[in-house]
N, C-alpha and C. Protein backbone atom coordinates (compact mmCIF):
# COMPACT_ATOMS: atom_id res chain seq x y z
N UNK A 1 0.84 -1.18 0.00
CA UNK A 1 0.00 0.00 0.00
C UNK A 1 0.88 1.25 0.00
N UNK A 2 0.90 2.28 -0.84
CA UNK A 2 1.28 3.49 -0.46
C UNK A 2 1.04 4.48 0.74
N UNK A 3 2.37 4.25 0.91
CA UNK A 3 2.84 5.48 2.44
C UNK A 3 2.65 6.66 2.03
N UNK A 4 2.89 7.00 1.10
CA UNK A 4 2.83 9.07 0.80
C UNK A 4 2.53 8.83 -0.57
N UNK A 5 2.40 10.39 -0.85
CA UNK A 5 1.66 10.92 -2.18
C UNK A 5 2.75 10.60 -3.63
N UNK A 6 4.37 10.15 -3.32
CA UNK A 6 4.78 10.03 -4.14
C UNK A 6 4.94 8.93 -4.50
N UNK A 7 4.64 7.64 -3.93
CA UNK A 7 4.17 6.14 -3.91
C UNK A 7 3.03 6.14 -4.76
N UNK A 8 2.01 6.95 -3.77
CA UNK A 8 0.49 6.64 -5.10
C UNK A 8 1.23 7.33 -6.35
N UNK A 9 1.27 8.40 -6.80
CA UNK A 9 1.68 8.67 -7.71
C UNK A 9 2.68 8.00 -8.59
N UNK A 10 3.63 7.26 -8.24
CA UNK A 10 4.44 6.24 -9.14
C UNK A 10 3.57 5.34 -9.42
N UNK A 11 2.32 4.45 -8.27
CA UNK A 11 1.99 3.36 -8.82
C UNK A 11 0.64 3.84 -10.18
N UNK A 12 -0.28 4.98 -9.85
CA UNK A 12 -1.10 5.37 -10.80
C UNK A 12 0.03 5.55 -12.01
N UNK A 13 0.81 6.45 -12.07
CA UNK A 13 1.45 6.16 -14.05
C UNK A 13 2.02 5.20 -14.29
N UNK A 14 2.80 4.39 -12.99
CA UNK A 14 2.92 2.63 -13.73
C UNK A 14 2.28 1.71 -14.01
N UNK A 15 1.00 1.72 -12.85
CA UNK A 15 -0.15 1.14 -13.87
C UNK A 15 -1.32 1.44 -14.69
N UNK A 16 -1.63 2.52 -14.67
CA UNK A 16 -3.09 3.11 -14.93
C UNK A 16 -2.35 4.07 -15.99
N UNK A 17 -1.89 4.67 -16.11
CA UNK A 17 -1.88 6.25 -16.78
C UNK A 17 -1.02 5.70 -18.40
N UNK A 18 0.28 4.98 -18.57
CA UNK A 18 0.88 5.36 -19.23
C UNK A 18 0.59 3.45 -20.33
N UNK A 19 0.13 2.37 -18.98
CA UNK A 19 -0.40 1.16 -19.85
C UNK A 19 -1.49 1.77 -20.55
N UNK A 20 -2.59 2.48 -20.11
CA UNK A 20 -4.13 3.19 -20.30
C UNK A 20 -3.70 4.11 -22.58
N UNK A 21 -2.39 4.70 -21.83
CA UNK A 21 -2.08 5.72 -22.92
C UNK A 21 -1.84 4.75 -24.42
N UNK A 22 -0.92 3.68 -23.97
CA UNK A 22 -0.61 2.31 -24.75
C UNK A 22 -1.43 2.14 -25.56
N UNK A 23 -2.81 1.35 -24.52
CA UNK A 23 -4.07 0.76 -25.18
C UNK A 23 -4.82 1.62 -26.00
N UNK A 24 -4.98 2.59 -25.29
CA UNK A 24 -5.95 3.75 -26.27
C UNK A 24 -5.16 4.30 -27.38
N UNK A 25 -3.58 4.14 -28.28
CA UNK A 25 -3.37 4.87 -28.89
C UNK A 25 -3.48 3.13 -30.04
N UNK A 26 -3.35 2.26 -29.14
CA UNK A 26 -3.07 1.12 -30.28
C UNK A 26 -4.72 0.56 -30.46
N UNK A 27 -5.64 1.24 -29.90
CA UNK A 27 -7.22 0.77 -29.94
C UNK A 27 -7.45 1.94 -31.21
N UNK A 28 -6.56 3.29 -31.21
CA UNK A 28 -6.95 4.15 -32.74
C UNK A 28 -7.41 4.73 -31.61
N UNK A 29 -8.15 5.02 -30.46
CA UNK A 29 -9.11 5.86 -30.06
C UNK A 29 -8.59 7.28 -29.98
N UNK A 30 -7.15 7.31 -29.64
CA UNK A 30 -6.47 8.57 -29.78
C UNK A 30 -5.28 8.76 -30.64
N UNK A 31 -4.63 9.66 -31.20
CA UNK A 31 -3.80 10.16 -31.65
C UNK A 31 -2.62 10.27 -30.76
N UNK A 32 -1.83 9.89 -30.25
CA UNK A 32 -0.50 10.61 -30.06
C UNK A 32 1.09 10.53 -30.75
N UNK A 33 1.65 11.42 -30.72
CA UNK A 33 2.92 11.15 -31.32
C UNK A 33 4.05 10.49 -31.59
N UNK A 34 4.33 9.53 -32.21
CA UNK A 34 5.38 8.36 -31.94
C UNK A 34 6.35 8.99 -31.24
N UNK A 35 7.22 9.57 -30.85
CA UNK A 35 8.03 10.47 -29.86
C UNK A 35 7.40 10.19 -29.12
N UNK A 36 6.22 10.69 -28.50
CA UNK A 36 5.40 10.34 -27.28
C UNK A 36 5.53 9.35 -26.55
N UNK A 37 5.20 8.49 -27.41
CA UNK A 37 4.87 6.87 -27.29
C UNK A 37 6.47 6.61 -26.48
N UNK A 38 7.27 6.87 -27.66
CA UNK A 38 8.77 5.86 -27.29
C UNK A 38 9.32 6.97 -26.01
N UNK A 39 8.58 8.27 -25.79
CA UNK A 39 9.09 8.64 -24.53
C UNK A 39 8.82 7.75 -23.05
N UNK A 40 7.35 7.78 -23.48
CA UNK A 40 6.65 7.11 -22.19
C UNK A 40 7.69 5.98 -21.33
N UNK A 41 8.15 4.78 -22.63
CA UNK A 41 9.01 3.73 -21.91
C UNK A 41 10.25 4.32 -20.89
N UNK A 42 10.70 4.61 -20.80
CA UNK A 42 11.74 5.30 -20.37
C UNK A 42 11.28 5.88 -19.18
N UNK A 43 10.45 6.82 -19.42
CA UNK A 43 9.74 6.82 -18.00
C UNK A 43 8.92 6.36 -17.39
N UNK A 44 8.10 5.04 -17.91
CA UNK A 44 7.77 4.20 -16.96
C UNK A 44 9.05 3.55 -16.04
N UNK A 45 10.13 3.10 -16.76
CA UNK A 45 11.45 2.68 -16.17
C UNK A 45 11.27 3.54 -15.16
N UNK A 46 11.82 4.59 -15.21
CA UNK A 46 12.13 5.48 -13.80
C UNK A 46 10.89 5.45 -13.08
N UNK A 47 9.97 5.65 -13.37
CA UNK A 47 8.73 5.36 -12.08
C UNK A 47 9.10 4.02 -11.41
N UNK A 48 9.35 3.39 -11.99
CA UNK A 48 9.23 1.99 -11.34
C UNK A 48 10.70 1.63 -10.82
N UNK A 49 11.54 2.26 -11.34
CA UNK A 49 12.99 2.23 -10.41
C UNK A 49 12.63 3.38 -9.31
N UNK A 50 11.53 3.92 -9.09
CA UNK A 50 11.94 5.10 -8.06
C UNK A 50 10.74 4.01 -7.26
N UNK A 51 9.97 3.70 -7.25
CA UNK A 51 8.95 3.15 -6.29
C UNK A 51 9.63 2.21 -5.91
N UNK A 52 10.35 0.90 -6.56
CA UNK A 52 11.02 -0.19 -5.80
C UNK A 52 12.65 0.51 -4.83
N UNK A 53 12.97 1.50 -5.07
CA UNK A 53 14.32 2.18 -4.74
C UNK A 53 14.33 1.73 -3.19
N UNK A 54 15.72 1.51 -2.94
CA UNK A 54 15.63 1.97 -1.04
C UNK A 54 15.82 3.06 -0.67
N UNK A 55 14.75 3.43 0.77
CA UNK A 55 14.51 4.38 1.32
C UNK A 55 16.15 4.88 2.07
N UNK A 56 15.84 6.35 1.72
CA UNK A 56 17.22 7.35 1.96
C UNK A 56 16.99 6.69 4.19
N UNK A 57 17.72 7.25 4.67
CA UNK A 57 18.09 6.93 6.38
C UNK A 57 17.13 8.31 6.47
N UNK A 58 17.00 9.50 5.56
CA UNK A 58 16.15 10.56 6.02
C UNK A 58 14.65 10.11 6.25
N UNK A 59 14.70 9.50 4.61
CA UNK A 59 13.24 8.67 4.69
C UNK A 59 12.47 7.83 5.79
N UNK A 60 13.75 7.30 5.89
CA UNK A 60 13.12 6.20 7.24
C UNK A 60 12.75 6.50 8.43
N UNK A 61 13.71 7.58 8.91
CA UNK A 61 13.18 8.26 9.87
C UNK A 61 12.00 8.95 9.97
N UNK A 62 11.87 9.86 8.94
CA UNK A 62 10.13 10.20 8.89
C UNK A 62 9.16 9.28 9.20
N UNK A 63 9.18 7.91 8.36
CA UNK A 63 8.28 7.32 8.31
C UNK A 63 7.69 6.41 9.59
N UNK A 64 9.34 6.53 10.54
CA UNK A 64 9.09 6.16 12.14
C UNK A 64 8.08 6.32 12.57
C-alpha cells in the first residue's frame, strides 16, 4: 500500500496512466505522437525504479 503521495503517484502512471495511454493509442481511439509513445518507456522505467528504490536513512526516519 502506499505510504505518501509520491508512492500513489508512481503506482497510478505505472499502472493506470501510461499502460491506459498504450491501449488507447493502439485501440486508434487517440492520436498521439510516436516520440510520445517511445518517450513514455523510459519513463515508466524510472517510475518503477523510483517506487522499488531503497529508502534514503532521512526517509526512514520520517516514516518512524
Amino acid at each position: 500500500m502506499p505510504k505518501n503521495f509520491r508512492d500513489l503517484m508512481a503506482i497510478l502512471l505505472a499502472v493506470i496512466v501510461f499502460p491506459a495511454l498504450w491501449v488507447l493509442e493502439g485501440l486508434g481511439i487517440i492520436s498521439v505522437p510516436n516520440g510520445m509513445l517511445v518517450a513514455t518507456l523510459p519513463l515508466e522505467t524510472l517510475v518503477i525504479q523510483f517506487y522499488f528504490r531503497r529508502a534514503t536513512a532521512q526517509e526512514e526516519q520520517i516514516e518512524k
